[in-house]
N, C-alpha and C. Protein backbone atom coordinates (compact mmCIF):
# COMPACT_ATOMS: atom_id res chain seq x y z
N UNK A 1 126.11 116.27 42.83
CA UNK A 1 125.53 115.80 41.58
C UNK A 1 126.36 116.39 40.43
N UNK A 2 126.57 115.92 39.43
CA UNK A 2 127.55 115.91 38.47
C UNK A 2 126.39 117.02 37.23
N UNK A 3 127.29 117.95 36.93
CA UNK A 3 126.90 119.21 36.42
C UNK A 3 126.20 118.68 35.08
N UNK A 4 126.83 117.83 34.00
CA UNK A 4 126.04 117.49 33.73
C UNK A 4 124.20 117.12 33.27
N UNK A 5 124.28 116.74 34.42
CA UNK A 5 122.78 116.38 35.35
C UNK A 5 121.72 117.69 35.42
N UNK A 6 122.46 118.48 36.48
CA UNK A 6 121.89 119.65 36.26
C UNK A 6 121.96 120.12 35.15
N UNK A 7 122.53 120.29 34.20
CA UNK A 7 122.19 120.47 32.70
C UNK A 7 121.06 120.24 32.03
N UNK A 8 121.23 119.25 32.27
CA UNK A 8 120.23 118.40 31.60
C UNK A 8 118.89 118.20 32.10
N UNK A 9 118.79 119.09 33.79
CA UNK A 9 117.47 118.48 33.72
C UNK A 9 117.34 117.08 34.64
N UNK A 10 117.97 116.10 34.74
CA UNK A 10 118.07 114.71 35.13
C UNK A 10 118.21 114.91 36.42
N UNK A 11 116.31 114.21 37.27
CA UNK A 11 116.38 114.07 38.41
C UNK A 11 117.18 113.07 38.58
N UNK A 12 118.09 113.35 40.74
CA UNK A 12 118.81 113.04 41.14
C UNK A 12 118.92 111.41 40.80
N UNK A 13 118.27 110.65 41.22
CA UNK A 13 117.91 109.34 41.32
C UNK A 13 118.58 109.08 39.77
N UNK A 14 117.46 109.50 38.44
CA UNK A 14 118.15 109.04 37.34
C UNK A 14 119.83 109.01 36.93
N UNK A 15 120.07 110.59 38.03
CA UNK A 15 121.91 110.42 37.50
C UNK A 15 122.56 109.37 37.92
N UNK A 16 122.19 109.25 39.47
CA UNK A 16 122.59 108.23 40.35
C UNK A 16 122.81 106.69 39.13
N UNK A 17 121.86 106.35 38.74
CA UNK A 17 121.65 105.31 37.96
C UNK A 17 122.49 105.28 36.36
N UNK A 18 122.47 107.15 35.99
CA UNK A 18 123.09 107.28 34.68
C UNK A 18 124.88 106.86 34.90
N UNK A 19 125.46 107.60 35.86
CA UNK A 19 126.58 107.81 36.33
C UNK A 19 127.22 106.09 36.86
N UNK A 20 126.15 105.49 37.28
CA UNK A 20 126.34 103.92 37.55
C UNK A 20 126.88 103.13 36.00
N UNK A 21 127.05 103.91 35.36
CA UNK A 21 126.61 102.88 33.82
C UNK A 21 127.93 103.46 33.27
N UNK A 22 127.86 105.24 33.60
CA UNK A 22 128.80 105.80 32.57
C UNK A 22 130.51 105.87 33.45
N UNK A 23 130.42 105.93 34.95
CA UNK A 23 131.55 105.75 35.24
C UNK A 23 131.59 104.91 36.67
N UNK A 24 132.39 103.84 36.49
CA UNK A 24 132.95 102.09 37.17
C UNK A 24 133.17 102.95 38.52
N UNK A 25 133.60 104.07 38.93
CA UNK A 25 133.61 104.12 40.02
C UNK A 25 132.56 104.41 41.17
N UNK A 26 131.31 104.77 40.39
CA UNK A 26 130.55 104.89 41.17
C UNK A 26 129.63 103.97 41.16
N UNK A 27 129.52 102.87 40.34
CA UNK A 27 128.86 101.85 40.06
C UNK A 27 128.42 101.05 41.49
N UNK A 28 129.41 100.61 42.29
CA UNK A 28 129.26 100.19 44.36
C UNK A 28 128.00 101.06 44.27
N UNK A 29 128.01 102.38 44.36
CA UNK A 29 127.15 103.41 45.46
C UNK A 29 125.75 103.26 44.61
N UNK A 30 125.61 103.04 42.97
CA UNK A 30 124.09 102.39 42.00
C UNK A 30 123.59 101.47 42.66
N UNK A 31 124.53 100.37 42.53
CA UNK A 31 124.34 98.47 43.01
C UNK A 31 123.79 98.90 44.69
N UNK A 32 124.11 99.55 45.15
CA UNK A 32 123.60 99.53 46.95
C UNK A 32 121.95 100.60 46.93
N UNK A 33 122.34 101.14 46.10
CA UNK A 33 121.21 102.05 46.46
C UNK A 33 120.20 101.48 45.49
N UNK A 34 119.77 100.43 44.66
CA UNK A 34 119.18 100.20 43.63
C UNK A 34 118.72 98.90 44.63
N UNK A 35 119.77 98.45 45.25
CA UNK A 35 119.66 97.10 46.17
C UNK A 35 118.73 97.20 47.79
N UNK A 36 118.98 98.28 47.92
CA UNK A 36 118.11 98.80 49.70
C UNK A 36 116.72 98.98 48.57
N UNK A 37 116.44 100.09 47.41
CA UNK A 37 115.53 100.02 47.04
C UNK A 37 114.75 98.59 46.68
N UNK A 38 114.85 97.70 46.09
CA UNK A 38 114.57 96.57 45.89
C UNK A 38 114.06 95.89 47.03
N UNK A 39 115.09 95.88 48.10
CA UNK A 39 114.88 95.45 49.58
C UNK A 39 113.09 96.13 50.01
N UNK A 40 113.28 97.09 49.62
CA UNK A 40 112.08 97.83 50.19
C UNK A 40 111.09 98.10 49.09
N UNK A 41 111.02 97.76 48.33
CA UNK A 41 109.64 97.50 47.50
C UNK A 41 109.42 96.14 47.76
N UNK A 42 110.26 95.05 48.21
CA UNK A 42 109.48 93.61 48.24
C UNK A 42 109.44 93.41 49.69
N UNK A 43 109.57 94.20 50.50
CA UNK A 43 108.58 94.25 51.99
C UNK A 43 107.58 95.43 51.97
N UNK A 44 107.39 96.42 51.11
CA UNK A 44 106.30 96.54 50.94
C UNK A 44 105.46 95.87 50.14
N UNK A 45 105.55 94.96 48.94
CA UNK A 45 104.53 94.10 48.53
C UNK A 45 104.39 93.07 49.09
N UNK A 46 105.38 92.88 50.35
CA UNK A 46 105.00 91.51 50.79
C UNK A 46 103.78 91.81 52.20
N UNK A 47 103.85 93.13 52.60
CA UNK A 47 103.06 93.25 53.50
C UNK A 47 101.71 93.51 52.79
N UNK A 48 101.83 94.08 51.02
CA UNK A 48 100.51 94.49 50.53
C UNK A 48 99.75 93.07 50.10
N UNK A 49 100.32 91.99 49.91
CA UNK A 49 100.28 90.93 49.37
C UNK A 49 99.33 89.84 50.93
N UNK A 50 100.34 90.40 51.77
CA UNK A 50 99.57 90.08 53.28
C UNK A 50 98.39 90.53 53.93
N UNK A 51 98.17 91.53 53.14
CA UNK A 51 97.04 92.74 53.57
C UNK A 51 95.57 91.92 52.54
N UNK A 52 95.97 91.61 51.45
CA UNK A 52 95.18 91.58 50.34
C UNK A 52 94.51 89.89 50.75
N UNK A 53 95.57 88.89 50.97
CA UNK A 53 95.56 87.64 51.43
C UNK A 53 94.24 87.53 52.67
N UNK A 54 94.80 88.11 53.76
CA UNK A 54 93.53 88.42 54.74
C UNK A 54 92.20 88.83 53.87
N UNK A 55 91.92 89.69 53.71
CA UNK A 55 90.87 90.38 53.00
C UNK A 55 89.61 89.01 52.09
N UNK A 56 91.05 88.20 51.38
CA UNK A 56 90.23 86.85 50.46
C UNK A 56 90.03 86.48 51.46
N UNK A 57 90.21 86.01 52.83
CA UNK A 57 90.25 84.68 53.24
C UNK A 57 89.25 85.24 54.71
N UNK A 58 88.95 86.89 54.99
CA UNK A 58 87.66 87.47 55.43
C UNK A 58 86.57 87.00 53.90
N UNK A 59 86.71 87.40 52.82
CA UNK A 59 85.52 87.10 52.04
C UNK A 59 85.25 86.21 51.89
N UNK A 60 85.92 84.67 52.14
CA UNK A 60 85.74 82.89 52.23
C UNK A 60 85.14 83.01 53.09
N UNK A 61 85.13 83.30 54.57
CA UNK A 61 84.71 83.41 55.37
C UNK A 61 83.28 83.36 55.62
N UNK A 62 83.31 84.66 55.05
CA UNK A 62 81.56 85.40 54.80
C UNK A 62 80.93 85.01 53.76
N UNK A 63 81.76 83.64 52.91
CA UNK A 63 80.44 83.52 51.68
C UNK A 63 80.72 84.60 50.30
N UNK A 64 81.45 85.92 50.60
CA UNK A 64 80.96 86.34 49.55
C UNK A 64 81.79 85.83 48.51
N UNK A 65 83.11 85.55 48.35
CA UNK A 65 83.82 85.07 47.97
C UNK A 65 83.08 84.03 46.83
N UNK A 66 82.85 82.89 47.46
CA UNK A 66 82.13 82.29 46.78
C UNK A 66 80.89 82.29 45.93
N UNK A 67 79.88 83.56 46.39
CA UNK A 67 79.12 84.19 45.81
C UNK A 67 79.67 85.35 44.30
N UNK A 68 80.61 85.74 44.56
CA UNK A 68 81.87 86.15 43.71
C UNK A 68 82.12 85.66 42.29
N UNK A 69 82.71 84.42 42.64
CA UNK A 69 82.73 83.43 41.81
C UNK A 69 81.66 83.17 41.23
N UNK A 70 80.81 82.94 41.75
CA UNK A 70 79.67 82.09 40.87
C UNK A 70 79.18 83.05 40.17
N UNK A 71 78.88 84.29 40.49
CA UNK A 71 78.30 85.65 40.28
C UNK A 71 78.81 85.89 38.84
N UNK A 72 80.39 85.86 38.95
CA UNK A 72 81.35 86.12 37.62
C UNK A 72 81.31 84.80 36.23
N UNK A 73 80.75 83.76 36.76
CA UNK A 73 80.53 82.63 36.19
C UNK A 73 79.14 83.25 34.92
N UNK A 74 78.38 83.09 36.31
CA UNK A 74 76.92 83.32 35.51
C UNK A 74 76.75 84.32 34.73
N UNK A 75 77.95 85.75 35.16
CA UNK A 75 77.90 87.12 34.42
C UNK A 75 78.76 86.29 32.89
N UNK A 76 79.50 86.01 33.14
CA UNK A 76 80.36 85.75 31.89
C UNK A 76 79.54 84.93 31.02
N UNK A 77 78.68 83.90 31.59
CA UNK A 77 77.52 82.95 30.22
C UNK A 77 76.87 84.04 30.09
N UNK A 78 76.03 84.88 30.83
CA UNK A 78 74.94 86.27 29.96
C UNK A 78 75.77 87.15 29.29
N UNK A 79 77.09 87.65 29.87
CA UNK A 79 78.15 88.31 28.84
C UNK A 79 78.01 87.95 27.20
N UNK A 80 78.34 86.39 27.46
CA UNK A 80 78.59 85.49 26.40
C UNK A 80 76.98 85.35 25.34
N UNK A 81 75.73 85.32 26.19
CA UNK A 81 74.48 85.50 25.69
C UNK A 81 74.51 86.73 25.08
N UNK A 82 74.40 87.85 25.66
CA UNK A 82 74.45 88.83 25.13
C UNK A 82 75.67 89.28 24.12
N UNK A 83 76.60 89.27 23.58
CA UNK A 83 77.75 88.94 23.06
C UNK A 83 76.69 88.42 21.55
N UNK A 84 76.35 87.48 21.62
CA UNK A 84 75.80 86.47 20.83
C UNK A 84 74.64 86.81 20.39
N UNK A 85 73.97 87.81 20.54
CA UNK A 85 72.95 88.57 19.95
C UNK A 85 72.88 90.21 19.77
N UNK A 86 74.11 90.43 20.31
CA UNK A 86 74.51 92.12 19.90
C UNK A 86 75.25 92.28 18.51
N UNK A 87 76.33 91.34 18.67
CA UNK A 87 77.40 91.46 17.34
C UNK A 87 76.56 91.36 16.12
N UNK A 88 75.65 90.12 15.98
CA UNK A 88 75.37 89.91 14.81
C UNK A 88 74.14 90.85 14.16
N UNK A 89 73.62 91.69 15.60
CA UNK A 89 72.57 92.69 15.15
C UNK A 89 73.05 94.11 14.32
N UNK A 90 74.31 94.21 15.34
CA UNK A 90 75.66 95.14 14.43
C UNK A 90 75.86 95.25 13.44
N UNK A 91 76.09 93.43 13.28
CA UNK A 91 76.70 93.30 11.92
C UNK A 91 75.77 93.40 10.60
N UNK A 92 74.86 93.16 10.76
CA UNK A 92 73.61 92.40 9.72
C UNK A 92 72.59 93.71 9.32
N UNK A 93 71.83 93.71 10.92
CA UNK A 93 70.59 94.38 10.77
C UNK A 93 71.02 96.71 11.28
N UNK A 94 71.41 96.39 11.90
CA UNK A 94 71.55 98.27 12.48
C UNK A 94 73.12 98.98 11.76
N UNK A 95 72.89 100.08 10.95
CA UNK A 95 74.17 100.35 10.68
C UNK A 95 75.32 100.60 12.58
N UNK A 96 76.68 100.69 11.59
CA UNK A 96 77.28 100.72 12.67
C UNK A 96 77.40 101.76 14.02
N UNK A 97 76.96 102.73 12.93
CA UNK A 97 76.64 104.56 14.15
C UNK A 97 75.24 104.31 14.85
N UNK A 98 74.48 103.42 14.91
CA UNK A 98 73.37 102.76 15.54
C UNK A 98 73.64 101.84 16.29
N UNK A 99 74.52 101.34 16.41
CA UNK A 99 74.71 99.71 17.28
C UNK A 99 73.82 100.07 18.69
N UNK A 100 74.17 101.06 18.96
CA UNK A 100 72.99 101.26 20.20
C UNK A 100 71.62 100.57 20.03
N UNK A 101 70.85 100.64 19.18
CA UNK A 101 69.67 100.01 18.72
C UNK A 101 70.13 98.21 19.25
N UNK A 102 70.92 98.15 18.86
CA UNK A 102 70.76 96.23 19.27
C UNK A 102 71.05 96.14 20.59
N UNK A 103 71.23 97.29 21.34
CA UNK A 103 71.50 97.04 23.02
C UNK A 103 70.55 96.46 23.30
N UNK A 104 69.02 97.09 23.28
CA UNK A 104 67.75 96.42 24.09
C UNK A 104 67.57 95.03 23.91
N UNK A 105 67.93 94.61 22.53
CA UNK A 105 67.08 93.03 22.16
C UNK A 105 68.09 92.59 22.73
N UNK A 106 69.62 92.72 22.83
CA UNK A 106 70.29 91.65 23.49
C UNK A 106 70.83 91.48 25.04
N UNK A 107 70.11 93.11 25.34
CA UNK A 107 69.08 92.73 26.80
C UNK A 107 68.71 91.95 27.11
N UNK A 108 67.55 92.31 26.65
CA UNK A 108 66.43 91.35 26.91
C UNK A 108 66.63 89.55 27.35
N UNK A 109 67.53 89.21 26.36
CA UNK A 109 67.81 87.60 26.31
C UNK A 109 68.92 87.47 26.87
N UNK A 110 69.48 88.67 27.68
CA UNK A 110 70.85 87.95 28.84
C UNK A 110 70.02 87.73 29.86
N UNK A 111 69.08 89.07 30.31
CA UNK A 111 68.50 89.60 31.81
C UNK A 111 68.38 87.87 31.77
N UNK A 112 66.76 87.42 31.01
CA UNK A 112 66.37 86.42 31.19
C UNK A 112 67.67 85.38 31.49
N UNK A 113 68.41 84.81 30.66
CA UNK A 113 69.38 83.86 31.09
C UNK A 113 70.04 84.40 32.41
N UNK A 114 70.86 85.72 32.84
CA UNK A 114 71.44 86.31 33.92
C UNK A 114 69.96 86.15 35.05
N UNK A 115 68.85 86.38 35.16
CA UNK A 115 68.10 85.67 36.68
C UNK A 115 67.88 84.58 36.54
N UNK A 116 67.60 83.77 35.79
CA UNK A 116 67.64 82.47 36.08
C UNK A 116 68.73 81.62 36.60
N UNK A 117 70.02 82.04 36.12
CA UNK A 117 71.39 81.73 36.49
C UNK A 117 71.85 82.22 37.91
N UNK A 118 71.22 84.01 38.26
CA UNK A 118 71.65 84.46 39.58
C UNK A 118 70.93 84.08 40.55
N UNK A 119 69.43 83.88 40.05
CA UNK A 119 68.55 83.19 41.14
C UNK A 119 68.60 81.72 41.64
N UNK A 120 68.93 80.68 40.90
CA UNK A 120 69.08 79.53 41.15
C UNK A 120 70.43 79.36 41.50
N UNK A 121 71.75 80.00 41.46
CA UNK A 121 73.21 79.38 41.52
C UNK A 121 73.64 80.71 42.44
N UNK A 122 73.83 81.62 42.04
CA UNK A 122 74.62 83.01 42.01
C UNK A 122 74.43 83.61 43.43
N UNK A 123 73.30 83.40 43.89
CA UNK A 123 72.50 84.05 45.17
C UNK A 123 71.16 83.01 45.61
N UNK A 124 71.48 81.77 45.33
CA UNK A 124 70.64 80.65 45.77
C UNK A 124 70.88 81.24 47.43
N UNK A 125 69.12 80.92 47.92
CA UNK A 125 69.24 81.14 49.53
C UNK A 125 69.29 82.49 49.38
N UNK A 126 69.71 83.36 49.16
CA UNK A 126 70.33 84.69 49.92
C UNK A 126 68.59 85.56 49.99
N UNK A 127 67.52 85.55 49.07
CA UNK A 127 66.98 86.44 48.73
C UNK A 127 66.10 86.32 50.26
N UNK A 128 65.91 87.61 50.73
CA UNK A 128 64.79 87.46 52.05
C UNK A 128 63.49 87.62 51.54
N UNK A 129 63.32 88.24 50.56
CA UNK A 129 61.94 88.63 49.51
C UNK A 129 61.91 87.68 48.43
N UNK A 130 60.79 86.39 48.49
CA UNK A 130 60.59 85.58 47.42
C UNK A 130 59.39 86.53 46.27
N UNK A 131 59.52 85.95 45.58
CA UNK A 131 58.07 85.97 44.77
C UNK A 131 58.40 87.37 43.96
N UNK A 132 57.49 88.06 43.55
CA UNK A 132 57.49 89.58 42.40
C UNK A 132 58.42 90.75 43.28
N UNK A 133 58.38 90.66 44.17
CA UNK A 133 59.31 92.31 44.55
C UNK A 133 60.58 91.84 44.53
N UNK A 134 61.18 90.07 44.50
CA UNK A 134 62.45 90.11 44.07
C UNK A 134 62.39 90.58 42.17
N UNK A 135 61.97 89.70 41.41
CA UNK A 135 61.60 89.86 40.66
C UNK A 135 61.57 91.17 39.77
N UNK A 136 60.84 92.10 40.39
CA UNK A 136 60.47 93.69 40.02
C UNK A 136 62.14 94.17 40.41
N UNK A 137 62.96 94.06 41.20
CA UNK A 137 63.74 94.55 41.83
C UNK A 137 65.12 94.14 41.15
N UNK A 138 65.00 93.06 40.58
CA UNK A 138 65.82 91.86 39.41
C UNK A 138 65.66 93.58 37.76
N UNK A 139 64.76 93.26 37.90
CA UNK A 139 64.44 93.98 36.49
C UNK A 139 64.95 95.63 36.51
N UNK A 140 64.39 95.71 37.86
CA UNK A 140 65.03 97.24 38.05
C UNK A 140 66.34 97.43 37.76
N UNK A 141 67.58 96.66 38.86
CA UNK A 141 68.45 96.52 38.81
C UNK A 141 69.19 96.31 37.00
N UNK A 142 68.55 95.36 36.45
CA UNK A 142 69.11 95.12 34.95
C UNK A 142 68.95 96.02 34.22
N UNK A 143 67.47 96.91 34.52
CA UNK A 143 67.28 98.48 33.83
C UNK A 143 68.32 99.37 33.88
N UNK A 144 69.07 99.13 35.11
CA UNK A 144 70.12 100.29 35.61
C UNK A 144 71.22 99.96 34.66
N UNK A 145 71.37 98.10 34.50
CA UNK A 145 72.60 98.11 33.98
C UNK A 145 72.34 98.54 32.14
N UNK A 146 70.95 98.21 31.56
CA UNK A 146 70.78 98.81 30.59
C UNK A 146 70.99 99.94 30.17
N UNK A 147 70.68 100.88 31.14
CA UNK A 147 70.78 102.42 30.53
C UNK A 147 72.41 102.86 30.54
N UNK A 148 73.42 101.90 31.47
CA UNK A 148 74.89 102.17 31.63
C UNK A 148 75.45 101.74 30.38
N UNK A 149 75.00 100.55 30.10
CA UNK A 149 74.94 99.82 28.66
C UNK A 149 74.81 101.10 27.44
N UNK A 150 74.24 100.70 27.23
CA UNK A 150 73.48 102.04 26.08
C UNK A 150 74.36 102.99 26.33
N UNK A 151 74.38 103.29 27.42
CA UNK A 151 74.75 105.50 27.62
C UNK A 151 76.68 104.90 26.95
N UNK A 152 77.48 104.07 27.03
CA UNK A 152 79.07 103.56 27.07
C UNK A 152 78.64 103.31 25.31
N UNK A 153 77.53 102.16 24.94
CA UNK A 153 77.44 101.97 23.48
C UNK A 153 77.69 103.14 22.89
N UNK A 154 76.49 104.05 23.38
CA UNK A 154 76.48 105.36 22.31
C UNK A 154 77.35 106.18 22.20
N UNK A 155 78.41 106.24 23.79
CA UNK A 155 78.95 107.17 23.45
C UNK A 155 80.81 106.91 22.42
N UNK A 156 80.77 105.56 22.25
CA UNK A 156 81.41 104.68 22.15
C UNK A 156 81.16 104.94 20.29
N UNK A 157 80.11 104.08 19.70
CA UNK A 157 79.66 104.30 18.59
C UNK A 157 79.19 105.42 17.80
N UNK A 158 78.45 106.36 18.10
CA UNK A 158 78.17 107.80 18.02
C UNK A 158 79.11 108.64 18.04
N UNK A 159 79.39 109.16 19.16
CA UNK A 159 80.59 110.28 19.39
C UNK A 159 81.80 109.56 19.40
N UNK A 160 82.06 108.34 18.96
CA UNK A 160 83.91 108.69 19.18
C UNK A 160 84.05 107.60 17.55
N UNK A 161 83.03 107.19 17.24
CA UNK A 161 82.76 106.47 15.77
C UNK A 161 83.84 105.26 16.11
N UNK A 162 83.68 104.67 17.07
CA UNK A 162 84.29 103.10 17.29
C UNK A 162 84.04 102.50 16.73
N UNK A 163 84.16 101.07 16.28
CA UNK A 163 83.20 99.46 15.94
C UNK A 163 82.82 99.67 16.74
N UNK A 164 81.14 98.57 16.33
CA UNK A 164 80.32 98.09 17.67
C UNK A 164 81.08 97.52 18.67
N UNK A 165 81.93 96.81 18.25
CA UNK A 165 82.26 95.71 19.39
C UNK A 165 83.49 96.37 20.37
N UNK A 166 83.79 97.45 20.06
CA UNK A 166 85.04 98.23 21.11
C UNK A 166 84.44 98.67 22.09
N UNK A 167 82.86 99.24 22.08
CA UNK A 167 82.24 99.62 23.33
C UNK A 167 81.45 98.42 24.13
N UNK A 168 81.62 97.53 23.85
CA UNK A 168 80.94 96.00 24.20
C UNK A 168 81.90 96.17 25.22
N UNK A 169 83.20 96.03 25.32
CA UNK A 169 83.65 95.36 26.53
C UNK A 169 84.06 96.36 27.64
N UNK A 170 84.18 97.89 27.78
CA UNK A 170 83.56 98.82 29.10
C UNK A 170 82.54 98.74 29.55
N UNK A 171 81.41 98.53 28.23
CA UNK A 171 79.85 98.69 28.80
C UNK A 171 79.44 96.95 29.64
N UNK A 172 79.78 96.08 29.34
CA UNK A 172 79.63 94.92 30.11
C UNK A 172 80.26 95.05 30.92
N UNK A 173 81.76 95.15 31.36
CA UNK A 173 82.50 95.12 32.90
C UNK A 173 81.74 96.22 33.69
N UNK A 174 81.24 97.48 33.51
CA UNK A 174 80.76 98.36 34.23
C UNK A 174 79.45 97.71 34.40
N UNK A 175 78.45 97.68 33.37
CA UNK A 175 77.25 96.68 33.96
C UNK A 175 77.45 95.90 34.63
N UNK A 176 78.62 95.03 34.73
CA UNK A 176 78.48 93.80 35.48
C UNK A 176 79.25 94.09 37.13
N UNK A 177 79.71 94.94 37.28
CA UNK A 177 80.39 95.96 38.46
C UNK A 177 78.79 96.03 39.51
N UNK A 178 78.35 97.55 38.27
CA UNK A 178 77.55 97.67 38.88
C UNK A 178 76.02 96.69 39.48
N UNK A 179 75.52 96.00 38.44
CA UNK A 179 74.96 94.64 38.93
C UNK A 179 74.76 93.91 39.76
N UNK A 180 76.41 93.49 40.47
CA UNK A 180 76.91 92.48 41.10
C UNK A 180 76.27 93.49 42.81
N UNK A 181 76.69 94.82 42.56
CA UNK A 181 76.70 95.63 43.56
C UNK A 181 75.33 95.41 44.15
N UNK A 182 74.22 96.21 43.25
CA UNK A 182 72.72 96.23 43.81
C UNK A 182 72.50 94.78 43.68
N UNK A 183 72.60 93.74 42.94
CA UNK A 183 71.82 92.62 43.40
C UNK A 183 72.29 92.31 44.82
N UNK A 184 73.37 92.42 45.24
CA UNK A 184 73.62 91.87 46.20
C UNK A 184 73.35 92.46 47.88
N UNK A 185 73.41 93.65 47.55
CA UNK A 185 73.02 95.22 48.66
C UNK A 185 71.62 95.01 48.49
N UNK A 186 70.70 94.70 47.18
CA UNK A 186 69.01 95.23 47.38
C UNK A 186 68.79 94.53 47.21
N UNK A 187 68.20 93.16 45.71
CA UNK A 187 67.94 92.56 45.20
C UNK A 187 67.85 90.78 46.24
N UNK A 188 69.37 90.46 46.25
CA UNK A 188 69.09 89.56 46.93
C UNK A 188 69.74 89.78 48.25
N UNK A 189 69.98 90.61 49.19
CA UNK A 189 70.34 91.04 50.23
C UNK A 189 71.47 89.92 50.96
């Protein structure tokens, strides 16, 4: 390794690559070793790519896949519900170090649109428990994603003095993570 290098600090690999640039004769030994590397990152993504491929086409298989989809459908219109009655509570009615306050009401009017959407489309068929203990178990579950909600708002708006709307989009992907999880493990089995 060219003294240099050790000078400086510059792991091996980088000289390899510096020395490719700064002198034509070693440029062959860059181009080959930059080239086996290449070689071997795209048979490892082609086997990770093969690995990942199976995996979709086990979850087609089993339904969930498609349950997936629809799941992310129906989350994204209550996203979009809720979206549509948080901002403007932000904006209008709760100062901004409060936005937490408009979490519950725009709760309230996803849950409702999000079971009607997961129960009829999202997890049609799946539930083994009809009637109030899905129901009770619906609400539970949305409670959970409420308090994840809230706890990301506040700490979002409160302690780090964000806009409302910068903690909107951790606190929905994690609600909707977690959500997707228990409805599908408890809720509608």
């Amino acid at each position: 390794m060219p003294i240099e290098c050790v000078e400086q600090r510059i792991p091996p690999r980088w000289c390899l690559i510096q020395n490719a640039f700064l002198r034509p004769a070693r440029t062959l030994d860059a181009r080959a070793y930059l080239k086996r590397r290449s070689i071997a990152v795209l048979v490892k993504n082609k086997a990770g790519m093969q690995a990942i491929w199976r995996q979709v086409e086990q979850m087609r298989a089993s339904g969930v896949l498609g349950q997936l989809v629809r799941f992310g459908i129906a989350g994204g219109l209550s996203s979009l519900v809720y979206s549509l009655v948080y901002l403007p509570l932000t904006a209008y009615v709760f100062p901004p170090r409060q936005a937490v306050a408009a979490v519950p009401f725009a709760f309230v009017v996803a849950v409702v649109v999000g079971f009607f959407l997961h129960s009829r489309w999202s997890f049609k068929g799946h539930a083994k428990e009809p009637g109030a203990g899905r129901h009770i178990k619906f609400v539970i579950v949305q409670g959970a994603g409420l308090a994840l909600n809230a706890l990301v708002t506040w700490i979002g708006t409160a302690l780090f003095h964000l806009h409302p709307w910068i903690p909107l989009i951790p606190a929905v992907l994690l609600a909707a993570i977690l959500s997707f999880v228990l409805n599908r493990l408890w809720v509608f089995n």
